[in-house]
N, C-alpha and C. Protein backbone atom coordinates (compact mmCIF):
# COMPACT_ATOMS: atom_id res chain seq x y z
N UNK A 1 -54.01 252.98 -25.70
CA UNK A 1 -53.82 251.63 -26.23
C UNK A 1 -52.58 251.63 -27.12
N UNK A 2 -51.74 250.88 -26.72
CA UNK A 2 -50.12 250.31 -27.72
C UNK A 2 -50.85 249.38 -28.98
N UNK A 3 -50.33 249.77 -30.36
CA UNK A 3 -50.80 249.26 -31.42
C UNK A 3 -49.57 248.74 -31.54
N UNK A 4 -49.30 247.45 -31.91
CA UNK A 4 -47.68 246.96 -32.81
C UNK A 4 -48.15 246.98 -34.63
N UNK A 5 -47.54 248.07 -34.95
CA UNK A 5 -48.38 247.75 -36.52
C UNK A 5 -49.35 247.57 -37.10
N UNK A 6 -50.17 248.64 -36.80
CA UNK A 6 -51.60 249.03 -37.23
C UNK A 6 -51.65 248.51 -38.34
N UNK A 7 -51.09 248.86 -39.28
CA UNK A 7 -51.11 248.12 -40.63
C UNK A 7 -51.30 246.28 -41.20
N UNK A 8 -50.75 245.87 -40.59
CA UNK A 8 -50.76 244.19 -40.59
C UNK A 8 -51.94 244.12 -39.74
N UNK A 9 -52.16 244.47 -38.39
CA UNK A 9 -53.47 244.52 -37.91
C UNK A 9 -54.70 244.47 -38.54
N UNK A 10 -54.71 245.62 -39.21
CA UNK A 10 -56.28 245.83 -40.51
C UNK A 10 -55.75 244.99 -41.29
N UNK A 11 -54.43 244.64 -42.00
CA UNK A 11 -54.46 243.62 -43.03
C UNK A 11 -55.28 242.64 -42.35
N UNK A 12 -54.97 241.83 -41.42
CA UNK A 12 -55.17 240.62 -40.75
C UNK A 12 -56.80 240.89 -40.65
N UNK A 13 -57.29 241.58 -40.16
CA UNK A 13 -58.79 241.31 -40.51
C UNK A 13 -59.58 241.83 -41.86
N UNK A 14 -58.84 242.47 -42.23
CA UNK A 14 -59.67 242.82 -44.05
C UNK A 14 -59.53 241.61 -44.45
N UNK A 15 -59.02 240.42 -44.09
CA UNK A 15 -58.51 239.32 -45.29
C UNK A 15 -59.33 238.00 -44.39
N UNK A 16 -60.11 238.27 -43.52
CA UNK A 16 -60.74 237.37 -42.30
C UNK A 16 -61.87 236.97 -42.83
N UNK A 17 -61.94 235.56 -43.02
CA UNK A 17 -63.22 234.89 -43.62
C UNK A 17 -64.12 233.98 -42.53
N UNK A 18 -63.02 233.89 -41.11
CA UNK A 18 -63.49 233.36 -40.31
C UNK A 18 -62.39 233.43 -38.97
N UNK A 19 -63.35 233.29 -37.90
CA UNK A 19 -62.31 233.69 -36.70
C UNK A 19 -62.14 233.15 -35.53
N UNK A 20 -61.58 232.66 -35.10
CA UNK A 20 -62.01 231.92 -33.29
C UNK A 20 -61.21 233.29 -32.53
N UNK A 21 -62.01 233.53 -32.13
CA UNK A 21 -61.87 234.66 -30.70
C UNK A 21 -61.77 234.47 -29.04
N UNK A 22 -60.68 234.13 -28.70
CA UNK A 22 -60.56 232.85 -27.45
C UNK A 22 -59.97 234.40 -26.73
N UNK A 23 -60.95 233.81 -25.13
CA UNK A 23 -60.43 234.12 -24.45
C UNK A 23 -60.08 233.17 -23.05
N UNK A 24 -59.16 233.95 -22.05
CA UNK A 24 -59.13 232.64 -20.92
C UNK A 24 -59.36 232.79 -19.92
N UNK A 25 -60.75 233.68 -19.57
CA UNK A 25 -61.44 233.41 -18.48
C UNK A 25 -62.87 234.10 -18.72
N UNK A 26 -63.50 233.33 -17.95
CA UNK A 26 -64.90 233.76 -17.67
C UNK A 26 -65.30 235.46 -17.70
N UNK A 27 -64.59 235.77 -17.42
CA UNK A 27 -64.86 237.69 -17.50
C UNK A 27 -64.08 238.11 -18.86
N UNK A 28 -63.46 237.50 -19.39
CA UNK A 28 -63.16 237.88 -20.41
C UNK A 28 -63.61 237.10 -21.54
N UNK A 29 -64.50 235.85 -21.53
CA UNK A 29 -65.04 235.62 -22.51
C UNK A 29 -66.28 236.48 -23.08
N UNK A 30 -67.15 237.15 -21.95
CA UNK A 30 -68.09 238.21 -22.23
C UNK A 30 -67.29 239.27 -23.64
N UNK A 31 -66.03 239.36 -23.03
CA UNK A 31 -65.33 240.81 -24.21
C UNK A 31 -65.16 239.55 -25.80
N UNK A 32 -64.95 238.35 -25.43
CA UNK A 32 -64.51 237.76 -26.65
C UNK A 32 -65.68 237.43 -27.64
N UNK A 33 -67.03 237.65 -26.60
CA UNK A 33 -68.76 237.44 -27.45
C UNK A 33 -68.59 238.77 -28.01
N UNK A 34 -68.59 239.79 -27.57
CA UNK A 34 -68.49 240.97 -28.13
C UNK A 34 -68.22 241.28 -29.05
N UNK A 35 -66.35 240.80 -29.57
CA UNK A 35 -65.91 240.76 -30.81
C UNK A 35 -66.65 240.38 -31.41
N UNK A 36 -66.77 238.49 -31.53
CA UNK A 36 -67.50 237.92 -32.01
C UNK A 36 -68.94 238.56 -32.85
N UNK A 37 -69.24 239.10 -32.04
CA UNK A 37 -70.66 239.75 -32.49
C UNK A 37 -70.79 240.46 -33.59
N UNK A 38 -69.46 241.27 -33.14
CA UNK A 38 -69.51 242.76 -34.04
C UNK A 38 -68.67 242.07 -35.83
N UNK A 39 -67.59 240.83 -35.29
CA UNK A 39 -66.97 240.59 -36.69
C UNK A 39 -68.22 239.94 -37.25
N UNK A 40 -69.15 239.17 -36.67
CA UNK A 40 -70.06 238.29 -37.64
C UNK A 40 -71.31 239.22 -38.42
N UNK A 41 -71.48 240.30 -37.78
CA UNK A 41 -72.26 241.43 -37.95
C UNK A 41 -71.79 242.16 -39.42
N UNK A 42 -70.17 241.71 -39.39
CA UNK A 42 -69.79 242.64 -40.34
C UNK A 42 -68.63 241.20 -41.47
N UNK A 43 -70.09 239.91 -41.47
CA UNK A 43 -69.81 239.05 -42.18
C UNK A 43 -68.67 238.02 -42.15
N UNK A 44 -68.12 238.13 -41.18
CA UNK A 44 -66.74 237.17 -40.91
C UNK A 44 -67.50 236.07 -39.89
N UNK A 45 -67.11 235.19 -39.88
CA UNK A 45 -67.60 233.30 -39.28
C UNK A 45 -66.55 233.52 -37.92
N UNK A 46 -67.62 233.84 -37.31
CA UNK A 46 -66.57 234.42 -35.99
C UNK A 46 -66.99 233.18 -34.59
N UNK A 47 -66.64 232.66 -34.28
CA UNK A 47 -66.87 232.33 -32.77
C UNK A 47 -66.27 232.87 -32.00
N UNK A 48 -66.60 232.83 -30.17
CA UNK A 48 -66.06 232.69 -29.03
C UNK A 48 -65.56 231.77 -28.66
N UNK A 49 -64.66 231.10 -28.11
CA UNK A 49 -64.31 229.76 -26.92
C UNK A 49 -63.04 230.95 -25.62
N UNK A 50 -63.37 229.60 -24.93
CA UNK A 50 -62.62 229.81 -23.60
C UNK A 50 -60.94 228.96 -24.03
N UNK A 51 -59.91 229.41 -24.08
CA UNK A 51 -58.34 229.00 -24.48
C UNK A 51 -58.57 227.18 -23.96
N UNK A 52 -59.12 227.03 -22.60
CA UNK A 52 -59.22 225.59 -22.26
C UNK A 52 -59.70 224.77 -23.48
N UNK A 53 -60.62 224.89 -24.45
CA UNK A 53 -61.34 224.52 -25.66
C UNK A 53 -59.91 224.17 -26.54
N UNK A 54 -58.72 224.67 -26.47
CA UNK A 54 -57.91 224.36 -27.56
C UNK A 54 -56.42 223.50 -26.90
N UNK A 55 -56.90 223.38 -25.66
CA UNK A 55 -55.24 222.88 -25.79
C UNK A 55 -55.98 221.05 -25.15
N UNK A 56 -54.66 220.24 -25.28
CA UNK A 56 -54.74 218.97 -25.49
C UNK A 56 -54.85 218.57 -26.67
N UNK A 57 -54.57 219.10 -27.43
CA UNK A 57 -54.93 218.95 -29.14
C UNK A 57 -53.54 218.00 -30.03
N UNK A 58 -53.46 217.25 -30.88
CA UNK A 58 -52.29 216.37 -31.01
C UNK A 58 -52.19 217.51 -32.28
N UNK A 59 -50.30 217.80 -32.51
CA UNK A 59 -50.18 218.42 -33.75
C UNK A 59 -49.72 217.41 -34.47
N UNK A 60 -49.48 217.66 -35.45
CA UNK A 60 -48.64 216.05 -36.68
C UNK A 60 -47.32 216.62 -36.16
N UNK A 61 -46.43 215.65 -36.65
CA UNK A 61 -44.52 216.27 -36.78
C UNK A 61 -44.93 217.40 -37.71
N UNK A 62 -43.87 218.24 -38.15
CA UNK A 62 -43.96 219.10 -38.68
C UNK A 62 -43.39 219.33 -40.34
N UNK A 63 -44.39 220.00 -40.64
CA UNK A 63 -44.35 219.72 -42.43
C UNK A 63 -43.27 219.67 -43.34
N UNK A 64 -43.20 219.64 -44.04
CA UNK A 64 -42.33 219.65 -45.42
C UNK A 64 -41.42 221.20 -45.72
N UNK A 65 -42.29 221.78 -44.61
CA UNK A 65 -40.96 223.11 -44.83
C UNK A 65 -40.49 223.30 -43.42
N UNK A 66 -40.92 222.66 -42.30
CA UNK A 66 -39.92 222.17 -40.87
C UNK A 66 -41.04 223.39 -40.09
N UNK A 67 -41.99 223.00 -40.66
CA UNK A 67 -43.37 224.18 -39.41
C UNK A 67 -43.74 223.93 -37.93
N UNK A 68 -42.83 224.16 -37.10
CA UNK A 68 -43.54 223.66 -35.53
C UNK A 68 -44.28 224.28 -35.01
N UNK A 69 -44.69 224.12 -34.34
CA UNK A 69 -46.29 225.68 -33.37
C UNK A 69 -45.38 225.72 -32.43
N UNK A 70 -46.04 226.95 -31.49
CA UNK A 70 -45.14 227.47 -30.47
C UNK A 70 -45.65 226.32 -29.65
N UNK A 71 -46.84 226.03 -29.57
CA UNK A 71 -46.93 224.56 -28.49
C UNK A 71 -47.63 223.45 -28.99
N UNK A 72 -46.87 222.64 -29.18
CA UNK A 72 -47.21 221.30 -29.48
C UNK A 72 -48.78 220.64 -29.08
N UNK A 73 -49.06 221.14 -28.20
CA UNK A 73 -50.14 220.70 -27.60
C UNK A 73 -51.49 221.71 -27.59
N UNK A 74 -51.81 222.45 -28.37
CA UNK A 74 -52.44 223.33 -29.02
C UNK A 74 -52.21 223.74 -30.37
N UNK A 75 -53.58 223.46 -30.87
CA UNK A 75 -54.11 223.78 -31.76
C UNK A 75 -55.31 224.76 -32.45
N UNK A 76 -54.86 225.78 -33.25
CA UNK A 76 -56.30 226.47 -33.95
C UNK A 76 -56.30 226.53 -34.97
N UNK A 77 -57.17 226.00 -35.70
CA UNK A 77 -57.57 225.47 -36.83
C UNK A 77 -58.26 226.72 -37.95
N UNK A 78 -57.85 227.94 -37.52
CA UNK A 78 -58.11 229.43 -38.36
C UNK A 78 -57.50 230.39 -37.40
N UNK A 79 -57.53 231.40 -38.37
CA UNK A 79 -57.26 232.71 -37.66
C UNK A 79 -58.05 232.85 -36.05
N UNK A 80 -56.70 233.75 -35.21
CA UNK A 80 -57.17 233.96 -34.07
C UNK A 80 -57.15 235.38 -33.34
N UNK A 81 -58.44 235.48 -32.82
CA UNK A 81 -57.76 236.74 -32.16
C UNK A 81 -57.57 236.20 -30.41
N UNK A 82 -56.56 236.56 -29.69
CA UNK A 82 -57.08 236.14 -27.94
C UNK A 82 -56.74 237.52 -27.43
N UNK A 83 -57.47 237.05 -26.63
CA UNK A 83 -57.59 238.10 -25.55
C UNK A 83 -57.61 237.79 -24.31
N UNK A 84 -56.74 238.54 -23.49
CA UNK A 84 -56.43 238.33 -21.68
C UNK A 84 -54.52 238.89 -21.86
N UNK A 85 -53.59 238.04 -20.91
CA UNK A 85 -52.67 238.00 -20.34
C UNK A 85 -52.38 236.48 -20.64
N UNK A 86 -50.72 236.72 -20.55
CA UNK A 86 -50.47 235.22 -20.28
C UNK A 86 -50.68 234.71 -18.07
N UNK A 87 -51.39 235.61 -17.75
CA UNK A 87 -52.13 234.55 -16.91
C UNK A 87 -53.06 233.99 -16.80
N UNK A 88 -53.72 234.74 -17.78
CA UNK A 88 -55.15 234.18 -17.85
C UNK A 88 -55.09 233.65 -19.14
N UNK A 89 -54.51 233.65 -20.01
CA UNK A 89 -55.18 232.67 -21.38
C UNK A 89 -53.82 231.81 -21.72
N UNK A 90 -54.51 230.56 -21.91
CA UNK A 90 -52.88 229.97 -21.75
C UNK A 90 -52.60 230.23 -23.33
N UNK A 91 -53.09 230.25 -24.02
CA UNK A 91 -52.81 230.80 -25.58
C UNK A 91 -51.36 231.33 -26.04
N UNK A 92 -52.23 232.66 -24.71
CA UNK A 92 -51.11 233.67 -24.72
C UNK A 92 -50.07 233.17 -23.89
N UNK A 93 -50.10 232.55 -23.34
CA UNK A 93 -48.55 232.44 -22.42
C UNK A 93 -47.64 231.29 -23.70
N UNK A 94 -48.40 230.28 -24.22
CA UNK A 94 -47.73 230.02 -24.91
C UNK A 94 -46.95 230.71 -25.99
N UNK A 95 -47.17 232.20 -26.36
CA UNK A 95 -46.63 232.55 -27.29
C UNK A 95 -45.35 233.46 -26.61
N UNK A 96 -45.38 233.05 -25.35
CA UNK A 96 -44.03 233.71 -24.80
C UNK A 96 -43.00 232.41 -24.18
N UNK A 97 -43.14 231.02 -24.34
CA UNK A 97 -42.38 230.14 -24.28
C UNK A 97 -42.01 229.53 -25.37
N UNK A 98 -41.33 228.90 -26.24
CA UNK A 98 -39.76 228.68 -25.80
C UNK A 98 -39.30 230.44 -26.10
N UNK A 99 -39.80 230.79 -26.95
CA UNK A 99 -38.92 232.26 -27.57
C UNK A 99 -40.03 232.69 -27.92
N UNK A 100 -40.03 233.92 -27.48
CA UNK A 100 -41.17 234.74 -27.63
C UNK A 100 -41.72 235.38 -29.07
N UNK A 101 -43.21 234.65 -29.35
CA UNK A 101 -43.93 235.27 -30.56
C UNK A 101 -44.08 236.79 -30.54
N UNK A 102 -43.93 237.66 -29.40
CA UNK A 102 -44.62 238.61 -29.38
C UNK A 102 -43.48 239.74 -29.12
N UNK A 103 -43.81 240.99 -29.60
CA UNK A 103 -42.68 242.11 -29.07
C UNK A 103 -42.68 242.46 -27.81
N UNK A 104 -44.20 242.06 -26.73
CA UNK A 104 -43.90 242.47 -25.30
C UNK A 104 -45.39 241.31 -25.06
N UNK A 105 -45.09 240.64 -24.45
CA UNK A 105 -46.56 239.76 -24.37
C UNK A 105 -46.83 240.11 -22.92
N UNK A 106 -47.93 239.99 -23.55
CA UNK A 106 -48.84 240.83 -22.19
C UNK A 106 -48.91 239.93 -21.18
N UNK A 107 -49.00 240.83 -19.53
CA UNK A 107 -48.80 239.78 -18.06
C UNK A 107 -48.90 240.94 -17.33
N UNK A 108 -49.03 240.37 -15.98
CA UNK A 108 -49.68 241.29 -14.95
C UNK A 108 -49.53 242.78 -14.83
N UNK A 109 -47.98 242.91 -15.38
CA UNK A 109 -47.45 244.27 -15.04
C UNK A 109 -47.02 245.32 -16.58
N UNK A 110 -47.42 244.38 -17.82
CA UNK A 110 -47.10 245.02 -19.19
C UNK A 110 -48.73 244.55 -19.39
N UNK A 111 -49.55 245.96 -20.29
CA UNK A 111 -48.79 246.71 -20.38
C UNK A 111 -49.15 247.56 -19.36
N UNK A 112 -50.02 247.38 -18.19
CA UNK A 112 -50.23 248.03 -16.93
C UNK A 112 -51.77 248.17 -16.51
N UNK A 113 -52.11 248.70 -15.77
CA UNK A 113 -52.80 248.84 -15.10
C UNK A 113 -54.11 249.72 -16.18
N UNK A 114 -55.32 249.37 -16.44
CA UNK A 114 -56.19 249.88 -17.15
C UNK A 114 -55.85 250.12 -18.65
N UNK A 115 -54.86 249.46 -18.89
CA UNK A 115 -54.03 249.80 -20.63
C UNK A 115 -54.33 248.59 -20.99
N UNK A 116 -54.06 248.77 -22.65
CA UNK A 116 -53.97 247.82 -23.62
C UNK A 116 -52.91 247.67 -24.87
N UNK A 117 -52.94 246.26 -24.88
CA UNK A 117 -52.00 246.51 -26.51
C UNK A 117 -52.54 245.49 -27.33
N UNK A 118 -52.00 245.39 -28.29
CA UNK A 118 -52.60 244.88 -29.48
C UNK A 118 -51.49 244.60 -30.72
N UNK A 119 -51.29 243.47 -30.58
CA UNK A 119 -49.93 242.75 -31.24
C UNK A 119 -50.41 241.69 -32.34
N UNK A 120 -49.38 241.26 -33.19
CA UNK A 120 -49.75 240.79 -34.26
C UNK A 120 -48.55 239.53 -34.34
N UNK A 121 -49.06 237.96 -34.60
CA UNK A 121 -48.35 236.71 -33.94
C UNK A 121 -48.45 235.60 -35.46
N UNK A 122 -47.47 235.84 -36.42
CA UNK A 122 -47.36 235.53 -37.05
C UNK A 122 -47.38 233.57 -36.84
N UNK A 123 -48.59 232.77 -37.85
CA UNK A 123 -48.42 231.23 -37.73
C UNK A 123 -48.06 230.82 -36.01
N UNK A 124 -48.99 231.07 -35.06
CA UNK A 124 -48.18 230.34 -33.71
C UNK A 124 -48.74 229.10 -33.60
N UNK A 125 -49.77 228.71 -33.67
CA UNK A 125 -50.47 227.44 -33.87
C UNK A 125 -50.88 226.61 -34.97
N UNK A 126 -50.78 227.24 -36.53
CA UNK A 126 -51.28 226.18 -37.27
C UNK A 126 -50.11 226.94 -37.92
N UNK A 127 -49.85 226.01 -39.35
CA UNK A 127 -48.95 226.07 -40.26
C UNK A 127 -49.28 227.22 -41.60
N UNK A 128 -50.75 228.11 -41.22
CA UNK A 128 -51.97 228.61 -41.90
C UNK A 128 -52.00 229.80 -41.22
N UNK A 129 -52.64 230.06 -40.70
CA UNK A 129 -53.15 230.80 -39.94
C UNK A 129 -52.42 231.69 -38.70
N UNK A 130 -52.37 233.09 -38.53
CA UNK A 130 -51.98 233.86 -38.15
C UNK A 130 -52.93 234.69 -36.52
N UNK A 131 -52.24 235.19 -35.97
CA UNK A 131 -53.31 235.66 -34.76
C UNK A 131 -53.08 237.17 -34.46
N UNK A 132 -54.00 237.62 -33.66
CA UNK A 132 -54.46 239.12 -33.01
C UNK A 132 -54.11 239.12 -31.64
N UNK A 133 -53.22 239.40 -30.78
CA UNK A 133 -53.13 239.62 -29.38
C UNK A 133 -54.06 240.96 -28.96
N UNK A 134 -55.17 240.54 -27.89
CA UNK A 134 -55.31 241.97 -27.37
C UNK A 134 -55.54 242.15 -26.01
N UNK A 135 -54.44 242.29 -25.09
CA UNK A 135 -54.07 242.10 -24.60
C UNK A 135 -53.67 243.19 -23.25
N UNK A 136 -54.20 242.80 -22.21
CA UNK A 136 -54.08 243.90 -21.17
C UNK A 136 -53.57 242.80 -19.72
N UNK A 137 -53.70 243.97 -18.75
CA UNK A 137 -53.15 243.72 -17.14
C UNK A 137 -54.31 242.95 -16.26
N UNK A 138 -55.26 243.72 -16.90
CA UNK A 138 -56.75 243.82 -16.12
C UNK A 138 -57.55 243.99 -16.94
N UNK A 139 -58.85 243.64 -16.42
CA UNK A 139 -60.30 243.51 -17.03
C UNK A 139 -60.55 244.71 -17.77
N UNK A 140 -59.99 246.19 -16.65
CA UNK A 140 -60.04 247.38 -17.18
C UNK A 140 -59.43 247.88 -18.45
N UNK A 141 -58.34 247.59 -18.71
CA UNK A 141 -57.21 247.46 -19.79
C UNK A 141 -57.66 246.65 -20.98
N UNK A 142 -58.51 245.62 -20.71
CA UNK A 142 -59.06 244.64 -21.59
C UNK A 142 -59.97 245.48 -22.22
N UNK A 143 -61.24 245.75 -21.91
CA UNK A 143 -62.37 246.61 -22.52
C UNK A 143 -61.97 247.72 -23.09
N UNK A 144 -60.96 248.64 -22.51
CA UNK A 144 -60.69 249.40 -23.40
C UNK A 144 -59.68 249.22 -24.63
N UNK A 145 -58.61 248.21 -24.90
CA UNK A 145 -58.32 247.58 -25.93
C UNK A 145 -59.39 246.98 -26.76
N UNK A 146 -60.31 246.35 -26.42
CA UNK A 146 -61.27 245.64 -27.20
C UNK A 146 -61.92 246.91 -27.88
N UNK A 147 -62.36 248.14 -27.22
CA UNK A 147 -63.39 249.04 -27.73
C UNK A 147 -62.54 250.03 -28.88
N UNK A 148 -60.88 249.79 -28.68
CA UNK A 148 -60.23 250.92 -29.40
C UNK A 148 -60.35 249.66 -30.57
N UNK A 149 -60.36 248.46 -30.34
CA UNK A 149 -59.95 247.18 -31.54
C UNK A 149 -61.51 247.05 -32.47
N UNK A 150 -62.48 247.29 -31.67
CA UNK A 150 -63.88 247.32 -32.62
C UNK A 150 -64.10 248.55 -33.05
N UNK A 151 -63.42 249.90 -32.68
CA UNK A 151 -64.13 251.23 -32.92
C UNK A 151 -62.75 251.78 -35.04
N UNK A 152 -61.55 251.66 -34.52
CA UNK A 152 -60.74 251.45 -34.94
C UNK A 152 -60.01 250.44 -36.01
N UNK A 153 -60.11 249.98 -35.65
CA UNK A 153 -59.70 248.14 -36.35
C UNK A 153 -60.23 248.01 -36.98
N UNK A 154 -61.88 247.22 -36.68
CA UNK A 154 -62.37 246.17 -37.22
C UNK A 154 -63.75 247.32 -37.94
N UNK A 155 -63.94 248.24 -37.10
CA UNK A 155 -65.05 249.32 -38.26
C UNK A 155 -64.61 249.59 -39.73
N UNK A 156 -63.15 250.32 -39.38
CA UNK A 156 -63.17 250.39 -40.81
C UNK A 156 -63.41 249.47 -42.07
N UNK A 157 -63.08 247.89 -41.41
CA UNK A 157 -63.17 247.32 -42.80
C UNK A 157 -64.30 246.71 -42.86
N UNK A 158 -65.73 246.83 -42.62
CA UNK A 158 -66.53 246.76 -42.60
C UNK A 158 -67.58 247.34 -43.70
């Protein structure tokens, strides 16, 4: 599993009072209950949704210090973690259009075949709130990012 900055990572959930954990598809919302489970277990206001749940959303113009989201048309209203590809979660694909949120955003062929990574997406949707990429090729790549992200990650600050 590729970590981008382990450090901001555990920051980002030691400081988690609540979480939407989106993923964007049906086989990967099972991994996003999972999280879910384990952050609310270990006291954080965690949900699941499916990425469809957030977009169509109206943003305002943008604030008093010139804050735009990477897409206008999505919204999350707290911290996020997603999980999939930008083919499967449109979340994530948004954070690779106009200019990319991410140091390698994950898609069919990064970061490969049964791998994972796990990136860190400073404000992409609210003017607040910060997100967790975790992010694989495949389903296979997914579970084992998720299991290095609950065993690793999110245990310790528990």
């Amino acid at each position: 599993i590729e970590v981008e900055d382990i450090r901001i990572v555990r920051r980002f959930v030691s400081e988690l009072r609540a979480v939407a954990v989106v993923a964007g598809s049906v086989d990967e919302l099972a991994l996003a209950r999972t999280v879910a489970d384990a952050m609310r277990a270990g006291g954080i206001d965690a949900e699941a949704a499916l990425a469809d749940e957030y977009r169509g959303c109206t943003f305002a113009a943008p604030d008093d210090l010139g804050y735009t989201p990477a897409q206008p048309d999505i919204r999350v209203d707290r911290p996020a973690i997603l999980l999939g590809s930008k083919e499967t979660n449109a979340l994530i694909a948004a954070l690779s259009a106009p200019a990319p949120l991410l140091p390698h955003v994950p898609d069919a062929t990064y970061p490969g075949a049964g791998r994972g990574v796990i990136e860190y997406a400073w404000r992409p949707f609210s003017e607040y709130d910060d997100a967790v990429v975790i992010g694989a090729s495949d389903i296979k790549g997914l579970d084992a990012a998720v299991s290095y992200f609950l065993a690793d990650v999110l245990r310790p600050h528990r």
